[in-house]
PDB file of N, CA and C in Angstrom:
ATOM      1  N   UNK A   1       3.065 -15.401  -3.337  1.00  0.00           N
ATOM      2  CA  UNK A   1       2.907 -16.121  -4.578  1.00  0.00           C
ATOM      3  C   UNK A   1       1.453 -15.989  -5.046  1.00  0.00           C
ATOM      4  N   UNK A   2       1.300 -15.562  -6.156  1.00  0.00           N
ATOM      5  CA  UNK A   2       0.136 -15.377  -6.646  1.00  0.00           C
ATOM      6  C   UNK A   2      -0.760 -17.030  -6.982  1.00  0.00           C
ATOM      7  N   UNK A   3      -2.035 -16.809  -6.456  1.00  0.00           N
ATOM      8  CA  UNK A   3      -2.911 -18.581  -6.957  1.00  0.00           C
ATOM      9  C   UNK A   3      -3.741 -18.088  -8.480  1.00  0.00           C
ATOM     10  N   UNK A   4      -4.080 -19.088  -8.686  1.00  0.00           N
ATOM     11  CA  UNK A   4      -5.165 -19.249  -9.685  1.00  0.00           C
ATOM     12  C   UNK A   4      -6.679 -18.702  -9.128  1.00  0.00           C
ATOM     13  N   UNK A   5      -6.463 -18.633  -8.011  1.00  0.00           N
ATOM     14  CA  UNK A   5      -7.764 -18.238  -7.205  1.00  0.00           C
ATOM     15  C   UNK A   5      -8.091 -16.650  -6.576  1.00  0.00           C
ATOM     16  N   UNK A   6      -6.634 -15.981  -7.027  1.00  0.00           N
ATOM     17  CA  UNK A   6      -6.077 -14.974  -6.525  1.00  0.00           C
ATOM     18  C   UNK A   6      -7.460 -14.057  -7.793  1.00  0.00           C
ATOM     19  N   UNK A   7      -7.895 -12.934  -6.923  1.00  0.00           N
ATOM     20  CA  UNK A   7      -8.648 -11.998  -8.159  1.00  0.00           C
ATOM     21  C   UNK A   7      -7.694 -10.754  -8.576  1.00  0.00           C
ATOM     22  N   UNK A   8      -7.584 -10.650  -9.808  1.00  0.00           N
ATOM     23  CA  UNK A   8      -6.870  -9.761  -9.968  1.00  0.00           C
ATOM     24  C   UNK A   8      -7.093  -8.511  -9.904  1.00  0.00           C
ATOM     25  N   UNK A   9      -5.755  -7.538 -10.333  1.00  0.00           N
ATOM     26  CA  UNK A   9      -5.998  -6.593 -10.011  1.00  0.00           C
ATOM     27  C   UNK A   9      -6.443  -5.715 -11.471  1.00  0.00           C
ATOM     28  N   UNK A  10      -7.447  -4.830 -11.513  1.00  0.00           N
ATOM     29  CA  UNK A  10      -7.653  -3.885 -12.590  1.00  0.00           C
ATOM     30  C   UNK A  10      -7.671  -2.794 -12.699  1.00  0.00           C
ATOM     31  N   UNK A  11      -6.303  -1.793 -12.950  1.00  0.00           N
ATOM     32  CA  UNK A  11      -6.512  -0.727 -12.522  1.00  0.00           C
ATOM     33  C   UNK A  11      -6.655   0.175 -13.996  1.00  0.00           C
ATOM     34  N   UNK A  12      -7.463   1.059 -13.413  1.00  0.00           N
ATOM     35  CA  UNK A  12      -8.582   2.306 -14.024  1.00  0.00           C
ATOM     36  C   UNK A  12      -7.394   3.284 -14.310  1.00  0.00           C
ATOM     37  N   UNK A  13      -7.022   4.078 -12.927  1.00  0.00           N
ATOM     38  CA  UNK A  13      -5.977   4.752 -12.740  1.00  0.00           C
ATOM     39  C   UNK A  13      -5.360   4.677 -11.362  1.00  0.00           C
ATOM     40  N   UNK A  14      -4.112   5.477 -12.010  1.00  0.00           N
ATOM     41  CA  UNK A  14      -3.194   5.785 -10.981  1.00  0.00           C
ATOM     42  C   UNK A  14      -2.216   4.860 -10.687  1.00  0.00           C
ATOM     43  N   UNK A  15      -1.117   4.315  -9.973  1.00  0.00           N
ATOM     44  CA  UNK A  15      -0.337   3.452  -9.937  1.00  0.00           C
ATOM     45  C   UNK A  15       0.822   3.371  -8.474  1.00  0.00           C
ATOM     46  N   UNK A  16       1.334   2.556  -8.256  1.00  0.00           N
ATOM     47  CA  UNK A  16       1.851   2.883  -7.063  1.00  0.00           C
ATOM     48  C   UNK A  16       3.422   2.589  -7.550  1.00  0.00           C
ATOM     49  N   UNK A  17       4.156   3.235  -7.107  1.00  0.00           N
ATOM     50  CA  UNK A  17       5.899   2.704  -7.322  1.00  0.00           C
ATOM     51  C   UNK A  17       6.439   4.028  -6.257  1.00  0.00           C
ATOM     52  N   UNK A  18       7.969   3.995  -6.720  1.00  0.00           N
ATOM     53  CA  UNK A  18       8.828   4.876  -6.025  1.00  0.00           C
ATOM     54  C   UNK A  18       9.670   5.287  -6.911  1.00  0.00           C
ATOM     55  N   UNK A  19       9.726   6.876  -6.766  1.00  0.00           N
ATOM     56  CA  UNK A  19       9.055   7.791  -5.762  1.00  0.00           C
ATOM     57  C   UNK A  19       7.143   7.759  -6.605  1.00  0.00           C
ATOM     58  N   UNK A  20       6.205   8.621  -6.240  1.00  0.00           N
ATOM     59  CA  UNK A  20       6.080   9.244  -4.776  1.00  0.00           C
ATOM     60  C   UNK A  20       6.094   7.967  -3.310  1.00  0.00           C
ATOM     61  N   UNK A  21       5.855   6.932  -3.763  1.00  0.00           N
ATOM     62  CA  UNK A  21       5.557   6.121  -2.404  1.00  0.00           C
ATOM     63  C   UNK A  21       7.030   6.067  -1.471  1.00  0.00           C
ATOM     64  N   UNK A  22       7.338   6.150  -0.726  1.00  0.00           N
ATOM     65  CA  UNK A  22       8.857   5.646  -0.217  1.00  0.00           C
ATOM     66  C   UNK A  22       8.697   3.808  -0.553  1.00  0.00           C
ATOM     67  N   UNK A  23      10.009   3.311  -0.023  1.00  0.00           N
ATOM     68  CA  UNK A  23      10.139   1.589  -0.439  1.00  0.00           C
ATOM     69  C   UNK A  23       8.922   0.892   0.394  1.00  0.00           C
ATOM     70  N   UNK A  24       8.948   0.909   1.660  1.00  0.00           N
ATOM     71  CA  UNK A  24       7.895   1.156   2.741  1.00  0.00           C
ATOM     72  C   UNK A  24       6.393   1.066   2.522  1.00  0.00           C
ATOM     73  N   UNK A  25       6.061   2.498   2.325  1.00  0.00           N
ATOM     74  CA  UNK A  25       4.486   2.738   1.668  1.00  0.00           C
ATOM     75  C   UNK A  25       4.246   1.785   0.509  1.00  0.00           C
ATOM     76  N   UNK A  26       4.896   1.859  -0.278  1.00  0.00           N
ATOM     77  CA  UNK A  26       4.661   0.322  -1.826  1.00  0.00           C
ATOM     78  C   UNK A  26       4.623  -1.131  -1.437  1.00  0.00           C
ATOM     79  N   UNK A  27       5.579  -1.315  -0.272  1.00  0.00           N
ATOM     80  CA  UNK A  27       5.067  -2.585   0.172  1.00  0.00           C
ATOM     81  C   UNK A  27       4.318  -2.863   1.200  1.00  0.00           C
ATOM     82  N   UNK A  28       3.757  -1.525   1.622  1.00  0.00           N
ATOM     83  CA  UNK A  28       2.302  -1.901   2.279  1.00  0.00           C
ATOM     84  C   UNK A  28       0.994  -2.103   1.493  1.00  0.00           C
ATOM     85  N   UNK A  29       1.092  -0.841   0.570  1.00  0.00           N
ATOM     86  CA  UNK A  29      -0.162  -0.695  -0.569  1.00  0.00           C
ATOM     87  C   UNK A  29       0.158  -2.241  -1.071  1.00  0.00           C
ATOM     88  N   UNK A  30       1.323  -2.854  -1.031  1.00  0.00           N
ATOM     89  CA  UNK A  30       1.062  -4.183  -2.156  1.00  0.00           C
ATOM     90  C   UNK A  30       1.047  -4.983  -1.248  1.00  0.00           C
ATOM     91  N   UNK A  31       1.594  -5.368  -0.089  1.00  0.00           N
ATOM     92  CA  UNK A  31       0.393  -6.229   0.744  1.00  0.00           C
ATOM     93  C   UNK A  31      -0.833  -6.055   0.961  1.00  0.00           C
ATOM     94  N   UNK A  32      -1.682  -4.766   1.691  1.00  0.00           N
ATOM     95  CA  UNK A  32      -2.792  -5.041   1.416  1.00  0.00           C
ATOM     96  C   UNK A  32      -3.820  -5.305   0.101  1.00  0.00           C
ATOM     97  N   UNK A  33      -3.291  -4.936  -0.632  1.00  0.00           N
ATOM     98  CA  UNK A  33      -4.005  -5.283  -2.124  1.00  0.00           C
ATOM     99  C   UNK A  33      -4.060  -6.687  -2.223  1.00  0.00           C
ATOM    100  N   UNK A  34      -2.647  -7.215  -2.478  1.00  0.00           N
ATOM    101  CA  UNK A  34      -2.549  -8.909  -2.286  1.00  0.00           C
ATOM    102  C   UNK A  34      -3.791  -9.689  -1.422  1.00  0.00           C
ATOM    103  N   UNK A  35      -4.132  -9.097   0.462  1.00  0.00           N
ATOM    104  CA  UNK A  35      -5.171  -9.342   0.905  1.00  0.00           C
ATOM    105  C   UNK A  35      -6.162  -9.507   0.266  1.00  0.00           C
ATOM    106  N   UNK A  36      -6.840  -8.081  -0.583  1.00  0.00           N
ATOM    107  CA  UNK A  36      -7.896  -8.282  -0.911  1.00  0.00           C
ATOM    108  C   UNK A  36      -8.114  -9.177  -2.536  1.00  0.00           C
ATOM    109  N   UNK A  37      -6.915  -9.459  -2.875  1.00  0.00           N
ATOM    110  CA  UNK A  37      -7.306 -10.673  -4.305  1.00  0.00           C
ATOM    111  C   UNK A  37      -6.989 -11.483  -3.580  1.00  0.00           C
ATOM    112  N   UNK A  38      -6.985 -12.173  -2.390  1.00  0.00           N
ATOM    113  CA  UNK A  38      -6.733 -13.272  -1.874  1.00  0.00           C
ATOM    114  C   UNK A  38      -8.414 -13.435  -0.908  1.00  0.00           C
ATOM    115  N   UNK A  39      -8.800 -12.497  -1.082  1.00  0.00           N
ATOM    116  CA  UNK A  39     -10.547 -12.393  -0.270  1.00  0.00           C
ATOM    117  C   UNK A  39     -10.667 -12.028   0.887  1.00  0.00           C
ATOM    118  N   UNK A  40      -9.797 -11.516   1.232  1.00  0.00           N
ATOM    119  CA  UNK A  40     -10.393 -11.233   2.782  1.00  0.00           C
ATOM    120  C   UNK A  40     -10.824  -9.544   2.868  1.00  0.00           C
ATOM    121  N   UNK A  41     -11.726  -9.577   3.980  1.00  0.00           N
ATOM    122  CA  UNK A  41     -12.537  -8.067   4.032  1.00  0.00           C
ATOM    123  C   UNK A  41     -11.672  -7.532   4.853  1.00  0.00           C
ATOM    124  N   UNK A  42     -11.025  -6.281   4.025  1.00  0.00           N
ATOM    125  CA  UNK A  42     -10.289  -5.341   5.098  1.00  0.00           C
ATOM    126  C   UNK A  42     -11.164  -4.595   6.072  1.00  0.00           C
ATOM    127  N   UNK A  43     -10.906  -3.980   7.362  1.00  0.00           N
ATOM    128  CA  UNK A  43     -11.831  -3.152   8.004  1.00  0.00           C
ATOM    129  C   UNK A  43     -10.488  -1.748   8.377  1.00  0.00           C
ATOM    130  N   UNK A  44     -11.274  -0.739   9.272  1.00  0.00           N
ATOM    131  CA  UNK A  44     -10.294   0.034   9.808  1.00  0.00           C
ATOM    132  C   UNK A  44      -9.097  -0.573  10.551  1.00  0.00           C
ATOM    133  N   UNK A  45      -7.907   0.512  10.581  1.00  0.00           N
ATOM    134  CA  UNK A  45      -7.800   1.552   9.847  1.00  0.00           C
ATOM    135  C   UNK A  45      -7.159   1.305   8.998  1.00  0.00           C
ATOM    136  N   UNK A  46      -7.325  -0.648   7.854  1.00  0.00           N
ATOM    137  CA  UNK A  46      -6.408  -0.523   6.805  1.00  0.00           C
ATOM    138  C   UNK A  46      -6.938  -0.042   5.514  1.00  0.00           C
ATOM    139  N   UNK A  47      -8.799  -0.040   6.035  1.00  0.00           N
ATOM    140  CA  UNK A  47      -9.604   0.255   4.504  1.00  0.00           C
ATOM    141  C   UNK A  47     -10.987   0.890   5.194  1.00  0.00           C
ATOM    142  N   UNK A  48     -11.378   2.038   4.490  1.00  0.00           N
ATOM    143  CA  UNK A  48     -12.470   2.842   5.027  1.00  0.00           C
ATOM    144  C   UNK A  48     -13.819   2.650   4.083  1.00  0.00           C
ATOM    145  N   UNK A  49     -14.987   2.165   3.933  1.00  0.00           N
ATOM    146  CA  UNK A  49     -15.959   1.931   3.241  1.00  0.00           C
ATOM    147  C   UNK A  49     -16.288   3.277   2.921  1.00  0.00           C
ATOM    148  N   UNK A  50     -16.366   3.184   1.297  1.00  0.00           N
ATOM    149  CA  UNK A  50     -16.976   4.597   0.580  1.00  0.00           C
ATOM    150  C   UNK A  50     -18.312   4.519   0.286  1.00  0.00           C
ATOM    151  N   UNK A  51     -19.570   4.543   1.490  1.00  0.00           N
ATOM    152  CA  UNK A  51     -20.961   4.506   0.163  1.00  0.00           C
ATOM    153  C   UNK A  51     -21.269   5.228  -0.900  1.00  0.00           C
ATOM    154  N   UNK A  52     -20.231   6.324  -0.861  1.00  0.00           N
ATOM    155  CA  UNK A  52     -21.253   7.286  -1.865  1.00  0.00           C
ATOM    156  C   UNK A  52     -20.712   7.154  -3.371  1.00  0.00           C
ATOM    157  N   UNK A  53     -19.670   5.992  -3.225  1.00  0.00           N
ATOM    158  CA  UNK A  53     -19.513   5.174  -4.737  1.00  0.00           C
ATOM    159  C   UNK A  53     -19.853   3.675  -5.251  1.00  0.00           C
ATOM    160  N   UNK A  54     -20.810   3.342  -3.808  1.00  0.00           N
ATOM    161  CA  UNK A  54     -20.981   1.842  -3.742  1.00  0.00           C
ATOM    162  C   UNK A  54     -21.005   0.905  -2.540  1.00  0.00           C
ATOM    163  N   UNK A  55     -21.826  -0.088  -2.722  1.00  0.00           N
ATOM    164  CA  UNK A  55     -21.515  -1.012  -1.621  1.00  0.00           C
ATOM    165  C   UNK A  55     -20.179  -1.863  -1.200  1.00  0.00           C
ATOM    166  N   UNK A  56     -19.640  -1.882  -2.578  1.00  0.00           N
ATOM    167  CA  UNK A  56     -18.690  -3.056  -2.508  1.00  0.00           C
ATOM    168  C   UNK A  56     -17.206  -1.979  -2.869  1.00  0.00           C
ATOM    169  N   UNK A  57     -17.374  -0.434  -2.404  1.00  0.00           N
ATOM    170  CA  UNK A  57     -15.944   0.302  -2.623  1.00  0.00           C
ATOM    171  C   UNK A  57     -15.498   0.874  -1.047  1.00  0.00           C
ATOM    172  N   UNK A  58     -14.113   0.956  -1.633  1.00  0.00           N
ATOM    173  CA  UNK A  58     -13.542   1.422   0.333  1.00  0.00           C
ATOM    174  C   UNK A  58     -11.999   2.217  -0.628  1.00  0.00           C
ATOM    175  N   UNK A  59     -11.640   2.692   0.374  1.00  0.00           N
ATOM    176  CA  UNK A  59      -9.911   3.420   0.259  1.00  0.00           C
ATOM    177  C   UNK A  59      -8.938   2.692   1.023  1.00  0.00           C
ATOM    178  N   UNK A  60      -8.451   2.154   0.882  1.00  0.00           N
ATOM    179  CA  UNK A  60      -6.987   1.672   1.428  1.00  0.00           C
ATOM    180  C   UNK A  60      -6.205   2.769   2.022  1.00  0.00           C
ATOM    181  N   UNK A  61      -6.002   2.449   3.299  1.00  0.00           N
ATOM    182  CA  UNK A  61      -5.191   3.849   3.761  1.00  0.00           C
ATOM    183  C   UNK A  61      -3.441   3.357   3.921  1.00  0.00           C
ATOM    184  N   UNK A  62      -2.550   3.633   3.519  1.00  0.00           N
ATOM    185  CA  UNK A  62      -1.670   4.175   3.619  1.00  0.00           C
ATOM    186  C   UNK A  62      -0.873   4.599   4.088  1.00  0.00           C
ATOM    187  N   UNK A  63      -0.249   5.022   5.374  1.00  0.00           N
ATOM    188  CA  UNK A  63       0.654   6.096   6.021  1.00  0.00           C
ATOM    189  C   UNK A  63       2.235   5.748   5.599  1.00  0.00           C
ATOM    190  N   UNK A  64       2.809   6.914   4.956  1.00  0.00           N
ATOM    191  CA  UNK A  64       4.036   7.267   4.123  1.00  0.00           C
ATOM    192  C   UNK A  64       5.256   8.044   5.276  1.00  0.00           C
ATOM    193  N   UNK A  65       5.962   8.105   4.781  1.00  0.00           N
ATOM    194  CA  UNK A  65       6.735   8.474   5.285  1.00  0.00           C
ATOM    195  C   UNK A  65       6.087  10.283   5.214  1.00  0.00           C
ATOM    196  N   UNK A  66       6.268  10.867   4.077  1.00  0.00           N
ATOM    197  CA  UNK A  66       5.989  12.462   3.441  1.00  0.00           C
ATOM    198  C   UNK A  66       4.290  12.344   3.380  1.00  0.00           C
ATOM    199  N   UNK A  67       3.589  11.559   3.120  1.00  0.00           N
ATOM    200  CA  UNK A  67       2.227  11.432   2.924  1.00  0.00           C
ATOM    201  C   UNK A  67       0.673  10.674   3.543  1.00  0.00           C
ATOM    202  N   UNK A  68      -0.086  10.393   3.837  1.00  0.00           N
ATOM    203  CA  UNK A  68      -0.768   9.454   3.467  1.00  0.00           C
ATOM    204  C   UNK A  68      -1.323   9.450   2.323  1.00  0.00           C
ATOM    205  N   UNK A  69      -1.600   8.052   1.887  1.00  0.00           N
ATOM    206  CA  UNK A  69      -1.810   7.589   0.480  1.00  0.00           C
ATOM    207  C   UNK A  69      -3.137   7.113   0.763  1.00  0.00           C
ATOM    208  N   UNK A  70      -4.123   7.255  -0.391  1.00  0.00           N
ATOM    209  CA  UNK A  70      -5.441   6.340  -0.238  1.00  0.00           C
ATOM    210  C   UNK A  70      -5.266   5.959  -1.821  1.00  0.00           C
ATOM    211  N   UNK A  71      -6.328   4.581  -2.085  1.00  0.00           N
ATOM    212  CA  UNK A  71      -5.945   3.516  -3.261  1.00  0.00           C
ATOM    213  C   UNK A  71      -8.069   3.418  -2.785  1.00  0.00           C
ATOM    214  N   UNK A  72      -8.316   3.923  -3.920  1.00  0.00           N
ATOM    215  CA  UNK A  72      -9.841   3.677  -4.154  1.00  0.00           C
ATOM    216  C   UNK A  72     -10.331   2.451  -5.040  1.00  0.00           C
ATOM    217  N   UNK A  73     -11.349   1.485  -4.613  1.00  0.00           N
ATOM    218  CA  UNK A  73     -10.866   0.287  -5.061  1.00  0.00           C
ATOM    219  C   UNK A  73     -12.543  -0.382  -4.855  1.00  0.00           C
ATOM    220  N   UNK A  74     -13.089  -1.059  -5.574  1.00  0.00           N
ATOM    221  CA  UNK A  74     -13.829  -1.876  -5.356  1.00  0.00           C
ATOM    222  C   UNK A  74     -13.871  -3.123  -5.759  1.00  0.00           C
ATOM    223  N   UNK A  75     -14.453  -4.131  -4.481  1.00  0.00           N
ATOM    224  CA  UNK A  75     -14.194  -5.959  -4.986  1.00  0.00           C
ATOM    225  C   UNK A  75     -15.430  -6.002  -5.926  1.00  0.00           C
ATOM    226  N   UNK A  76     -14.961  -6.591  -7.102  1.00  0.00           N
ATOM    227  CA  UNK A  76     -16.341  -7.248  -7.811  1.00  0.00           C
ATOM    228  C   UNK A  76     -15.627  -9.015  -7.385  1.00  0.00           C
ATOM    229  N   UNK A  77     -17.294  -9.633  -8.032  1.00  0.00           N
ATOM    230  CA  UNK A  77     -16.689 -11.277  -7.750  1.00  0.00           C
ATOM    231  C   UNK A  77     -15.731 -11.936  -8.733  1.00  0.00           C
ATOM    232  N   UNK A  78     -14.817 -11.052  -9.964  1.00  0.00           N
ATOM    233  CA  UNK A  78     -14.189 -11.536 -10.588  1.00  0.00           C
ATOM    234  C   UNK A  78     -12.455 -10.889 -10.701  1.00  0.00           C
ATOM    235  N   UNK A  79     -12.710  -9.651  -9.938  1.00  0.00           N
ATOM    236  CA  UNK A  79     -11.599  -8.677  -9.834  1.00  0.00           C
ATOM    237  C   UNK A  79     -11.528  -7.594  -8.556  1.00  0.00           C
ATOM    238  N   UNK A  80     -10.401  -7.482  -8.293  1.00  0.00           N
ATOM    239  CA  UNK A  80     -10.272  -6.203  -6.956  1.00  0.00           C
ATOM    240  C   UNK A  80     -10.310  -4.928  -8.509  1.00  0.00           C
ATOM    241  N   UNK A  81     -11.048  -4.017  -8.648  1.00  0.00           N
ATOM    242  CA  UNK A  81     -10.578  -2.870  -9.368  1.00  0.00           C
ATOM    243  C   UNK A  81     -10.354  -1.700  -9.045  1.00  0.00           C
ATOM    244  N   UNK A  82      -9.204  -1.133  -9.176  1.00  0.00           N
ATOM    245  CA  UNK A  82      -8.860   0.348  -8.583  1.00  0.00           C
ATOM    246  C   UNK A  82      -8.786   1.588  -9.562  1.00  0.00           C
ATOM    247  N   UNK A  83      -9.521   2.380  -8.621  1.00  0.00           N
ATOM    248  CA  UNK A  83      -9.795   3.533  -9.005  1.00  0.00           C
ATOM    249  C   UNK A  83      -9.644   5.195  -9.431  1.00  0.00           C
ATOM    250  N   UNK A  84      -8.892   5.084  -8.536  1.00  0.00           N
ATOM    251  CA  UNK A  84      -8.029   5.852  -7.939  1.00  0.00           C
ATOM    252  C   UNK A  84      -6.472   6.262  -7.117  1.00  0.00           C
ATOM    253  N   UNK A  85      -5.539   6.517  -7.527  1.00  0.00           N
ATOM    254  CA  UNK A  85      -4.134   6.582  -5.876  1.00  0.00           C
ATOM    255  C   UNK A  85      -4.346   7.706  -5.720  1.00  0.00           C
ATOM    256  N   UNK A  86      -4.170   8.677  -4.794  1.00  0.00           N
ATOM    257  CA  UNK A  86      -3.668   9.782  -4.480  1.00  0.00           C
ATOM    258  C   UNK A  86      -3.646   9.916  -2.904  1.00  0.00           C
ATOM    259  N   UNK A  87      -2.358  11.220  -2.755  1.00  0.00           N
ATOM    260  CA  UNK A  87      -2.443  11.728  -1.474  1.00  0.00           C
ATOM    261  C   UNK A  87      -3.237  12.466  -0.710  1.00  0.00           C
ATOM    262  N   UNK A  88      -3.665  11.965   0.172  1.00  0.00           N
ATOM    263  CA  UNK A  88      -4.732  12.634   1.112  1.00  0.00           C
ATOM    264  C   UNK A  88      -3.910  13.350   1.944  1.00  0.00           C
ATOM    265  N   UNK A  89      -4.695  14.905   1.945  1.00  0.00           N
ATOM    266  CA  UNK A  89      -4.098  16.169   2.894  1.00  0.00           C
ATOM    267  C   UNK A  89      -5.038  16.605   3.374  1.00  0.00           C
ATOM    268  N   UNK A  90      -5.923  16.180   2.909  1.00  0.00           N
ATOM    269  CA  UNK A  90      -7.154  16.111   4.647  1.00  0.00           C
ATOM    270  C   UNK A  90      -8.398  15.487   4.888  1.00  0.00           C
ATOM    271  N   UNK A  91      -9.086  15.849   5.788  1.00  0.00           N
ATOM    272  CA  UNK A  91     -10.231  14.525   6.447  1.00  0.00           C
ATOM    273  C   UNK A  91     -11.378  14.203   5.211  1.00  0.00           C
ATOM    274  N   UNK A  92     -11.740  14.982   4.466  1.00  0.00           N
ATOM    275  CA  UNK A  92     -12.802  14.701   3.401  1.00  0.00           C
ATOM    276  C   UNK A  92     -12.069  14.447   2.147  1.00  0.00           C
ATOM    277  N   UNK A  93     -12.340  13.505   1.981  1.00  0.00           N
ATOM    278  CA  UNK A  93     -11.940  12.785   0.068  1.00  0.00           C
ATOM    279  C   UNK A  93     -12.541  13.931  -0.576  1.00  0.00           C
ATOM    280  N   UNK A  94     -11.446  14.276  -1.697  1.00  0.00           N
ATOM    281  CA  UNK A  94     -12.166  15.660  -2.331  1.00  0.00           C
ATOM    282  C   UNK A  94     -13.521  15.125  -3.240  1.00  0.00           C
ATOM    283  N   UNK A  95     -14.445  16.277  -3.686  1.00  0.00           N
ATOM    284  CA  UNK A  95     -15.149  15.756  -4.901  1.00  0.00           C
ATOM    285  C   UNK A  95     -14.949  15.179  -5.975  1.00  0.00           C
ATOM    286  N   UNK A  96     -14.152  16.049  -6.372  1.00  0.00           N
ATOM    287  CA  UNK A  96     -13.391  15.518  -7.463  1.00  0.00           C
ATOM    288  C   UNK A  96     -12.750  13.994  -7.771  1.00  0.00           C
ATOM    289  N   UNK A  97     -11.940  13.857  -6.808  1.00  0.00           N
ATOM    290  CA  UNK A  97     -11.543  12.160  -6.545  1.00  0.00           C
ATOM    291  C   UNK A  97     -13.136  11.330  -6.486  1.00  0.00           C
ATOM    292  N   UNK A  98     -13.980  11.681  -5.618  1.00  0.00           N
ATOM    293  CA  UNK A  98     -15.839  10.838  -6.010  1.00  0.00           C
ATOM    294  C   UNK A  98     -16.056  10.815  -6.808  1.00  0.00           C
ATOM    295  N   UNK A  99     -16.555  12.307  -7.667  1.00  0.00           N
ATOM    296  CA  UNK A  99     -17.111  12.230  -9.309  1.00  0.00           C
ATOM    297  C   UNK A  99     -15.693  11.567  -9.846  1.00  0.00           C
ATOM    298  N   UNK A 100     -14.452  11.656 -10.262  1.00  0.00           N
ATOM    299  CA  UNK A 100     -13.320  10.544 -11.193  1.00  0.00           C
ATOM    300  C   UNK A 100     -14.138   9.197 -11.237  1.00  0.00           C
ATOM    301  N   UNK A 101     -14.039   8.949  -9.791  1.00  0.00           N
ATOM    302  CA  UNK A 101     -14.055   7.408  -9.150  1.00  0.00           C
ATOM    303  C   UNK A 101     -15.532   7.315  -9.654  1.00  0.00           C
ATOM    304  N   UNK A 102     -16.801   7.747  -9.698  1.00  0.00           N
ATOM    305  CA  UNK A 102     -17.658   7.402  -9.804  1.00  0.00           C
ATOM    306  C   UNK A 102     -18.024   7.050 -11.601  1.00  0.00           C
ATOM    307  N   UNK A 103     -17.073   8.505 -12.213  1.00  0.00           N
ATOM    308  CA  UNK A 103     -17.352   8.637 -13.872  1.00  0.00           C
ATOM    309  C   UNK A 103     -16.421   6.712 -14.260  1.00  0.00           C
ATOM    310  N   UNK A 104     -15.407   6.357 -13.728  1.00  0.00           N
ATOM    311  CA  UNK A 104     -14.996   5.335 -14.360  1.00  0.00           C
ATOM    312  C   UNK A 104     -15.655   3.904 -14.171  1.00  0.00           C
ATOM    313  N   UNK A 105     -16.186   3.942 -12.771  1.00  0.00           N
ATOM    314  CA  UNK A 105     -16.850   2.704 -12.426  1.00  0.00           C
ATOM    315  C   UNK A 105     -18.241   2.847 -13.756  1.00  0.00           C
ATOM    316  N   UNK A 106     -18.828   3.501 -13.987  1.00  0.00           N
ATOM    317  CA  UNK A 106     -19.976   3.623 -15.205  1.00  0.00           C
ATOM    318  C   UNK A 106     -19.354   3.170 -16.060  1.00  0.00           C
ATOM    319  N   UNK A 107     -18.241   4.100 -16.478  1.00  0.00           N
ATOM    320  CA  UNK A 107     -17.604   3.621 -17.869  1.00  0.00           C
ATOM    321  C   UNK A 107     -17.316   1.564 -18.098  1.00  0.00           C
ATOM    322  N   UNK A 108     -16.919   1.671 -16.743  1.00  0.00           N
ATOM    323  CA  UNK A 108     -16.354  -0.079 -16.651  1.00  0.00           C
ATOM    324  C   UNK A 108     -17.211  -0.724 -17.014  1.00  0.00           C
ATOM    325  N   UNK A 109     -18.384  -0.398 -16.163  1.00  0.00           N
ATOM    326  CA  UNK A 109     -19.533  -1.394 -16.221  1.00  0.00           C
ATOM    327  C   UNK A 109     -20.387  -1.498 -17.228  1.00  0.00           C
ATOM    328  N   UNK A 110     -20.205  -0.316 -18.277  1.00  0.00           N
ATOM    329  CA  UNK A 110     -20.378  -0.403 -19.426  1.00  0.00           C
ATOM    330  C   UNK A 110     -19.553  -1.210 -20.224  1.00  0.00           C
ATOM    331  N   UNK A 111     -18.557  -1.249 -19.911  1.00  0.00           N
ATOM    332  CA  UNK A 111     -17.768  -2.185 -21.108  1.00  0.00           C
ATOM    333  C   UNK A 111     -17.571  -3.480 -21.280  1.00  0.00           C
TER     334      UNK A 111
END
């Protein structure tokens, strides 16, 4: 049940449902999300800290049935905002997914 105290969620891009997620993977990505608008600090291996987009960003990891999933995401003190979904197919987050994730957090914080 969602509170009044709950931070919401703001997403930039990307989205989670089924398909690609199986039933499974969606209601993990949406429990841990729920966690973090409810405040608590995820650690490994449900969320990996990203510095090189911030202090306050991490990836939500995922494991799918066909995939792992990462959900790029940073807490501000008024909102969880996400950044990013996509499937990870191997050990380094591409560039591309950094510079996205990095070009929208500017844009946000501009607006």
């Amino acid at each position: 049940m969602v509170s009044p105290s709950d931070k919401p969620l703001v997403w930039l891009h990307g989205e989670i449902k089924t398909p690609p997620f199986s039933r499974a993977g969606r209601i993990e990505a949406g429990y841990l999300l729920r966690l973090l608008q409810k405040g608590q600090v995820l650690g490994m291996p449900q969320s990996r800290p990203m510095p090189a987009l911030g202090s306050r960003c991490a990836e939500l990891r995922v494991r799918d049935v066909g995939a792992d999933w990462r959900i790029v995401y940073r807490v501000d003190t008024d909102a969880v905002v996400i950044l990013e979904v996509f499937s990870k197919k191997t050990r380094v987050t591409p560039k591309s997914v950094i510079d996205a994730c990095s070009r929208r957090l500017k844009e946000y914080d501009r607006a």
